[in-house]
Protein backbone atom coordinates (compact mmCIF):
# COMPACT_ATOMS: atom_id res chain seq x y z
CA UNK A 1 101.72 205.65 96.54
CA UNK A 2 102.23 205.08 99.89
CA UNK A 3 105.07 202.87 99.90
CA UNK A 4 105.26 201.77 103.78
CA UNK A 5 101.19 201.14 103.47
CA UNK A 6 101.95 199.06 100.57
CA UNK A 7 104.35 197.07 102.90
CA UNK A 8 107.29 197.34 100.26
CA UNK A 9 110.42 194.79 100.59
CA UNK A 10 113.16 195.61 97.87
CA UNK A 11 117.11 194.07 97.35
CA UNK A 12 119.34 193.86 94.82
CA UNK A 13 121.90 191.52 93.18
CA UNK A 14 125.05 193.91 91.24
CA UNK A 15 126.83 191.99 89.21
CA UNK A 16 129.56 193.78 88.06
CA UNK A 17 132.33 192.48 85.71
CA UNK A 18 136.57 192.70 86.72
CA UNK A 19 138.78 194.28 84.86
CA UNK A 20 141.65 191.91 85.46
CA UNK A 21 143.71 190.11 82.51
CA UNK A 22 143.00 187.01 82.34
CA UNK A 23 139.51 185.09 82.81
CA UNK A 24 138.22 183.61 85.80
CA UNK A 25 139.34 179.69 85.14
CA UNK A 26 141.56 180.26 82.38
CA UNK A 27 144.38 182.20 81.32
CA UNK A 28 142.48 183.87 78.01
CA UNK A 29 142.08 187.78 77.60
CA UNK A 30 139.17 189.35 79.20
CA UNK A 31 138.76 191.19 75.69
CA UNK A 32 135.26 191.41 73.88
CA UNK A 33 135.66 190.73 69.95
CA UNK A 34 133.26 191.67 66.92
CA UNK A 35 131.40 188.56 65.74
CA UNK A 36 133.24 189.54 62.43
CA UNK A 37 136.44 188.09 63.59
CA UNK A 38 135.25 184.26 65.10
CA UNK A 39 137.50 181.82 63.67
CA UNK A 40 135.14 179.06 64.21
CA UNK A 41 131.47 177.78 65.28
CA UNK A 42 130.44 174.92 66.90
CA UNK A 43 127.34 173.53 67.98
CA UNK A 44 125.95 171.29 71.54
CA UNK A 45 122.98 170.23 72.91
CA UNK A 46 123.15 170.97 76.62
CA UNK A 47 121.30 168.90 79.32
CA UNK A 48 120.60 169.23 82.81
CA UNK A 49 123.06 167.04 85.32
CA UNK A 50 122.25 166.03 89.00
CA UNK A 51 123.29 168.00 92.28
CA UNK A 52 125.62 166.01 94.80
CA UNK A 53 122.09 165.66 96.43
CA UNK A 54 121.30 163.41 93.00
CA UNK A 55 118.51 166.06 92.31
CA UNK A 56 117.83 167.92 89.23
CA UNK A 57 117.16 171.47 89.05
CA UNK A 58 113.62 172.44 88.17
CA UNK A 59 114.03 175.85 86.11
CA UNK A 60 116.68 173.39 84.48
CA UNK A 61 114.64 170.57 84.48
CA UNK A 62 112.12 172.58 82.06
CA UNK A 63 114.94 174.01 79.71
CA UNK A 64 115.75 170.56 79.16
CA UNK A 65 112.36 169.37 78.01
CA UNK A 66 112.79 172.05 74.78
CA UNK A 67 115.61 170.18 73.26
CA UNK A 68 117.17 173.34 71.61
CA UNK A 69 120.49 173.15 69.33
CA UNK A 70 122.96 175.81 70.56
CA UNK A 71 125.84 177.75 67.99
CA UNK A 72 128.74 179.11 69.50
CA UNK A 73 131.27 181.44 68.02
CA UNK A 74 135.29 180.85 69.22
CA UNK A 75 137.69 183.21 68.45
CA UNK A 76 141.50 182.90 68.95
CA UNK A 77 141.31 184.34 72.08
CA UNK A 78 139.59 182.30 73.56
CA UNK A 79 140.62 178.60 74.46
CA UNK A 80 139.31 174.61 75.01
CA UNK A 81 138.18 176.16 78.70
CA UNK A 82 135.64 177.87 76.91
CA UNK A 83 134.49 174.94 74.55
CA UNK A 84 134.01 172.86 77.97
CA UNK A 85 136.39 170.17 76.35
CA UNK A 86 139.41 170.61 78.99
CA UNK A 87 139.24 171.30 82.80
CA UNK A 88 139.36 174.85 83.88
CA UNK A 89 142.31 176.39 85.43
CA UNK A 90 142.90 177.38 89.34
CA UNK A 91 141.10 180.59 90.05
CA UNK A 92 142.78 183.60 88.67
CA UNK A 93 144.43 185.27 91.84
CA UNK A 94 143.94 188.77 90.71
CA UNK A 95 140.21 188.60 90.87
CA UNK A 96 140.69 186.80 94.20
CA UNK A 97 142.32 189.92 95.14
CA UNK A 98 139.80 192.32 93.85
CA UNK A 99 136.49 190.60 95.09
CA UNK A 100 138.14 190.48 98.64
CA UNK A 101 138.85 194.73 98.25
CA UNK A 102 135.58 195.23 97.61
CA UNK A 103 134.31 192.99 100.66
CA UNK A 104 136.51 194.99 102.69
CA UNK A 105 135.34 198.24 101.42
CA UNK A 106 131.70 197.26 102.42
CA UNK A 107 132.69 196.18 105.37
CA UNK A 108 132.27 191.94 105.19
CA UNK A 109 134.00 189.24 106.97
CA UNK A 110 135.69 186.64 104.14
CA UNK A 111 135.01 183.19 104.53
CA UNK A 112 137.79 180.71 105.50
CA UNK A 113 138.18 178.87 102.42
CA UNK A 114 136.43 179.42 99.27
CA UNK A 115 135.51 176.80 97.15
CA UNK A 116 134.09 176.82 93.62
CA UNK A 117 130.19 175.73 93.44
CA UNK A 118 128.20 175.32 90.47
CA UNK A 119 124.65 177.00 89.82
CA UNK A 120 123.17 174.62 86.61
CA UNK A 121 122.00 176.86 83.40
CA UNK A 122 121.21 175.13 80.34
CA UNK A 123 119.84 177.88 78.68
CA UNK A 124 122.76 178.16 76.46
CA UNK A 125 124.71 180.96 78.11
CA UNK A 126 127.63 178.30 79.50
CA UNK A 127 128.76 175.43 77.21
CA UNK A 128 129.39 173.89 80.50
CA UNK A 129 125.66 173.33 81.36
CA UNK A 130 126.64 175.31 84.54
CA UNK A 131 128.15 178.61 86.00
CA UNK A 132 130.86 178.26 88.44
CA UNK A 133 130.40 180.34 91.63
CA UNK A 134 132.29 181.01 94.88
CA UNK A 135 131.32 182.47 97.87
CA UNK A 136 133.88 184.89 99.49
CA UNK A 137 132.70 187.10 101.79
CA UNK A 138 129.58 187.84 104.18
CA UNK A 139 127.47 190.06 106.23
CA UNK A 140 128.35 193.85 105.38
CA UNK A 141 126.70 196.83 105.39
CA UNK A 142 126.36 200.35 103.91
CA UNK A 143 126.28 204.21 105.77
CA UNK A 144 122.38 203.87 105.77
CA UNK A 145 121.79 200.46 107.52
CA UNK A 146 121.32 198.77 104.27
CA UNK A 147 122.45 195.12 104.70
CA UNK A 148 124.81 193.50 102.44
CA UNK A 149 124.41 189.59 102.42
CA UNK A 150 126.83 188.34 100.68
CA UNK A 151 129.25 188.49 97.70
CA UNK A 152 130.60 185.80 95.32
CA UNK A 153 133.20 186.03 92.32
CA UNK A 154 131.69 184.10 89.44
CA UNK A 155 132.16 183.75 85.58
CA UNK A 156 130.08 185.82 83.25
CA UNK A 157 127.91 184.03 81.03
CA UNK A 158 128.38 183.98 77.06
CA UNK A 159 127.06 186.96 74.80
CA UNK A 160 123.91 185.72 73.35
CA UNK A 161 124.21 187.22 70.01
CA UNK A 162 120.89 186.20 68.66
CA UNK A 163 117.83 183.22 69.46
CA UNK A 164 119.97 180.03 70.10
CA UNK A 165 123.62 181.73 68.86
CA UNK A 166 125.96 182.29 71.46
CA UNK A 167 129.69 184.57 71.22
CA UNK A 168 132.30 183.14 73.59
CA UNK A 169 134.43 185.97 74.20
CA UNK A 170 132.37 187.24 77.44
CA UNK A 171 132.29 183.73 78.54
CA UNK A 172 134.68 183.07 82.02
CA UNK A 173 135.14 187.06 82.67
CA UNK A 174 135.99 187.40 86.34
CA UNK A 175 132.48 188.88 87.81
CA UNK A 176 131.50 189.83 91.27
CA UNK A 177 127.67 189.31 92.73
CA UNK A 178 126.61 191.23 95.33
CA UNK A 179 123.54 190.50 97.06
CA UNK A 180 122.11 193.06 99.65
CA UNK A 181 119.06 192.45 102.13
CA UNK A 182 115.31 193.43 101.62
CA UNK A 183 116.37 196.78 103.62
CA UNK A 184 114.69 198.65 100.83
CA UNK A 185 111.10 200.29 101.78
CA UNK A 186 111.07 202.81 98.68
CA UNK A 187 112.12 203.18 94.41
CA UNK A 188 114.24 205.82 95.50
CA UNK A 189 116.35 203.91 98.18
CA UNK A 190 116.82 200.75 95.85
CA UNK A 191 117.75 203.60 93.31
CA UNK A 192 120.42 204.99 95.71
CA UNK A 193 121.88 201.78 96.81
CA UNK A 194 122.23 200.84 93.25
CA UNK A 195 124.08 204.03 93.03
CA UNK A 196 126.11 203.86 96.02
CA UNK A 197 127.55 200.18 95.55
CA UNK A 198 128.28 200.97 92.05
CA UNK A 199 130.91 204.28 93.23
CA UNK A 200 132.17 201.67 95.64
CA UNK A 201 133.22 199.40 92.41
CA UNK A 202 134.49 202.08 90.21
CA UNK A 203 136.73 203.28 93.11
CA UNK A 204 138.89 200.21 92.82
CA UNK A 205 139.85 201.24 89.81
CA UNK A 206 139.83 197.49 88.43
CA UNK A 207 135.81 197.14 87.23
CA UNK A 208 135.08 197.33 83.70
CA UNK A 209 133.37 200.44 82.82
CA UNK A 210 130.61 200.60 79.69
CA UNK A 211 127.07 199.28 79.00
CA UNK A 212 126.58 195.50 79.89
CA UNK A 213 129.39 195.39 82.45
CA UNK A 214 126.82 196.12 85.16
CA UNK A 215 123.83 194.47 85.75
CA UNK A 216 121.37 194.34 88.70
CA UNK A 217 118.70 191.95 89.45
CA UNK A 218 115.69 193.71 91.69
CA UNK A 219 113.72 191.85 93.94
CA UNK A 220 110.50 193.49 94.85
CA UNK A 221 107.26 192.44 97.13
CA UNK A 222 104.73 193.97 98.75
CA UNK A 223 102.04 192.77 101.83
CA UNK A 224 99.73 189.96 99.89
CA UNK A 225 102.04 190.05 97.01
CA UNK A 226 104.82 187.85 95.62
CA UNK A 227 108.51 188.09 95.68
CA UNK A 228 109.75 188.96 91.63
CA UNK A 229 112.66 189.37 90.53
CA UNK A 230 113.15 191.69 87.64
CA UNK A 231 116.34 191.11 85.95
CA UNK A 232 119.11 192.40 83.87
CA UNK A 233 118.55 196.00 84.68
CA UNK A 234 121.25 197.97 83.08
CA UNK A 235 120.63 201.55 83.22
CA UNK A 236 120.68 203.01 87.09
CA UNK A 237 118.66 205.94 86.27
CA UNK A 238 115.45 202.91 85.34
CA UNK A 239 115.83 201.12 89.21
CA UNK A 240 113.22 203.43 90.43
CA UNK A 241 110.71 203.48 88.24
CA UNK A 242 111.29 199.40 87.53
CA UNK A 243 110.46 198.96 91.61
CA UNK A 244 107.28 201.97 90.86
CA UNK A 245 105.92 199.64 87.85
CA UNK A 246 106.58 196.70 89.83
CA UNK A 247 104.58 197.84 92.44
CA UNK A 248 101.76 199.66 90.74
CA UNK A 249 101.60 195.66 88.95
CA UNK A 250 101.32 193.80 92.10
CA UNK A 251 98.72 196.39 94.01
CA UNK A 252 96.37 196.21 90.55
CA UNK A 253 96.77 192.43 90.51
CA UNK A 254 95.76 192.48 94.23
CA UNK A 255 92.56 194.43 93.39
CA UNK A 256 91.58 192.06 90.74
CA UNK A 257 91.89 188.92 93.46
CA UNK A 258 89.77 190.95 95.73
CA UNK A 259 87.13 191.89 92.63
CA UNK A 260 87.39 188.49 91.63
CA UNK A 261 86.57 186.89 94.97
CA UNK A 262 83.95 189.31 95.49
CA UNK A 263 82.08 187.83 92.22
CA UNK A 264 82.01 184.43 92.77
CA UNK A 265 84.34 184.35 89.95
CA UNK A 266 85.85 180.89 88.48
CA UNK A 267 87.42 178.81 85.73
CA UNK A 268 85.87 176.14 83.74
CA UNK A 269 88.76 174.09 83.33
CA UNK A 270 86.59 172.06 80.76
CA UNK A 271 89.31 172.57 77.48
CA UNK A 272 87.18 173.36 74.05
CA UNK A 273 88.25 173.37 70.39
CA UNK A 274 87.22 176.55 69.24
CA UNK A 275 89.44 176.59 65.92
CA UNK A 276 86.43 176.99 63.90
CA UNK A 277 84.91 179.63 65.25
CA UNK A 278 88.11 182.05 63.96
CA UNK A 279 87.94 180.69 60.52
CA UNK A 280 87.61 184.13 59.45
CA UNK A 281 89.88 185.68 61.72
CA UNK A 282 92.28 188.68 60.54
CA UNK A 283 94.82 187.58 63.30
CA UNK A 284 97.94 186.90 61.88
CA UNK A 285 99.30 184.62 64.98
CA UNK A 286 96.34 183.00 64.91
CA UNK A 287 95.85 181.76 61.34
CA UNK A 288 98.88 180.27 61.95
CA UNK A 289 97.93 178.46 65.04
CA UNK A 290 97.02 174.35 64.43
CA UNK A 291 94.44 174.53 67.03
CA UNK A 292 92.46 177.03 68.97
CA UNK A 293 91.80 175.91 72.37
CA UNK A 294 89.83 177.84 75.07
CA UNK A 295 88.43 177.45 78.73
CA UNK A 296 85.99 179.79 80.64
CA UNK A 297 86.47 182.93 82.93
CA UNK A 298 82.93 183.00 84.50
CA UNK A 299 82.56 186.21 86.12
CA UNK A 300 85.90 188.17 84.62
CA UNK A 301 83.56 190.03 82.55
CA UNK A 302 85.50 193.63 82.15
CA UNK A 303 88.33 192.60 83.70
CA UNK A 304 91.14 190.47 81.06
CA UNK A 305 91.50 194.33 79.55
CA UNK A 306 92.08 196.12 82.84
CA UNK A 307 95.23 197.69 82.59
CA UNK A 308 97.69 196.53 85.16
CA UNK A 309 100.85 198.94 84.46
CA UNK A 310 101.59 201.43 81.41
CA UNK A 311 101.36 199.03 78.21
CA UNK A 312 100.10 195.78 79.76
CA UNK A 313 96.93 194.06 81.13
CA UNK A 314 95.66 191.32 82.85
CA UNK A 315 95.52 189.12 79.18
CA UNK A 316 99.06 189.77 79.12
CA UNK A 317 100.02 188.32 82.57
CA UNK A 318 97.81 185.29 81.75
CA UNK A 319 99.65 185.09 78.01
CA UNK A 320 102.59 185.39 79.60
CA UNK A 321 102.02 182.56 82.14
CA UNK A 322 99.86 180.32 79.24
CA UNK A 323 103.48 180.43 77.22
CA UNK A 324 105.31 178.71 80.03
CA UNK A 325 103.38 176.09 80.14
């Protein structure tokens, strides 16, 4: 593909877990324990609260509306900080320190004072409702031009361990975000980035080494597209060929519009009870369903099977946006 045809914009978030002794907000171990050894289990119902602006997140907004009952697992080494039933502790010092080394090493100015902010998650991963973020440094860069934006020390989210069952021992690790620029115009470069910001970490000496310590978020566009983030990327030899897949779904995608447009095509947004019609169906999801309910794609003849990347079509993409709703 050509990539600077394709108009490609790429960044990345690293967020990379301290290895300092303490937590971020309290004084507990920054250990990770088997689920074997929780003491104790508790369960919470989390709900969204209102900004200082008195506004509700959206993404938040819609967690909300599913009501969902979340376990967590304590452990004695962890403490009421964790729980969310006592107020955190100042800001452990130590990760201070090592959040401002690595600004330095990337070449950022540090803000005058940093205060403690808090990004609203109620999907279960903070008993708080929220993650607690500061801002400490700005406007760096790396050897090849690549722009670093920013970088924040923040506290890692709980362990899910499995559906709505949550281990506390990750929770309130000492993590650092950093968030580079679109400066990326190819897989490879996000790929060596990636690379190059993660040696910068591991040089300090005080980042936890080991799969799940380091995770990057990639954001990837191209001309006519739309920005997406893919997230949770763990494995630095996959950045590449995430951005390639990425791309090769957004250019396909494009080319359906286009072959779409060219058709005349529509939707009949006219909703129609078709359970009866699979009476007879072998599908196991849908015996199960209640209801079958359908609308019409006039003129997509050919075109919900096109493949759209290795392993998924254009039925997927609309599944996938059908089960948001």
């Amino acid at each position: 593909m050509d990539y600077q045809k394709l108009g490609l914009k790429a960044g990345i978030e690293i967020h990379q877990q301290l290895d300092t002794a303490e937590k971020l907000f309290c004084r507990c171990p920054t250990v990770l324990r088997d689920t074997a050894d929780r003491t104790d289990e508790f369960h919470r119902y989390l709900r969204a609260t209102e900004s200082e602006l008195g506004e509700i997140d959206r993404a938040a907004r819609e967690e909300m509306r599913l009501v969902r009952k979340f376990c967590y697992y304590t452990y004695d080494t962890v403490c009421l900080v964790e729980h969310d039933e006592e107020p955190p502790t100042p800001m452990n010092p130590e990760a201070l320190d090592v959040c401002l080394t690595i600004a330095k090493m990337l070449g950022m100015t540090p803000i005058k004072q940093v205060h403690t902010m808090r990004k609203l998650v109620i999907d279960g991963s903070n008993t708080s409702g929220f993650q607690r973020t500061a801002l400490v440094a700005l406007s760096g860069a790396l050897p090849d031009g690549c722009r670093i934006e920013t970088i924040c020390l923040e506290e890692e989210a709980a362990q899910r361990v499995e559906n709505e069952t949550f281990s506390l021992d990750r929770l309130g690790i000492p993590l650092v975000e950093i968030t580079t620029a679109p400066d990326m115009h190819t897989p490879e470069a996000v790929g060596e980035v990636a690379e190059y910001i993660g040696m910068v970490l591991r040089s300090t000496g005080r980042v936890k080494r080991g799969l799940g310590t380091i995770r990057q978020d990639v954001n990837i566009s191209i001309a006519g597209g739309a920005r997406v983030e893919i997230k949770g990327v763990q494995e630095l030899a996959l950045i590449a060929e995430v951005v390639r897949r990425e791309v090769e779904r957004q250019t396909n995608l494009l080319a359906i519009r286009d072959e779409l447009r060219e058709r005349g095509a529509t939707v009949d947004h006219t909703v129609v009870d078709v359970t009866a019609l699979f009476a007879e169906t072998k599908s196991a999801i849908l015996k199960k369903a209640k209801a079958i309910l359908a609308v019409r794609l006039c003129g997509f003849a050919g075109l919900v099977g096109r493949e759209i990347q290795p392993g998924r079509r254009l039925g997927s993409e609309m599944s996938d946006y059908a089960k948001k709703c």
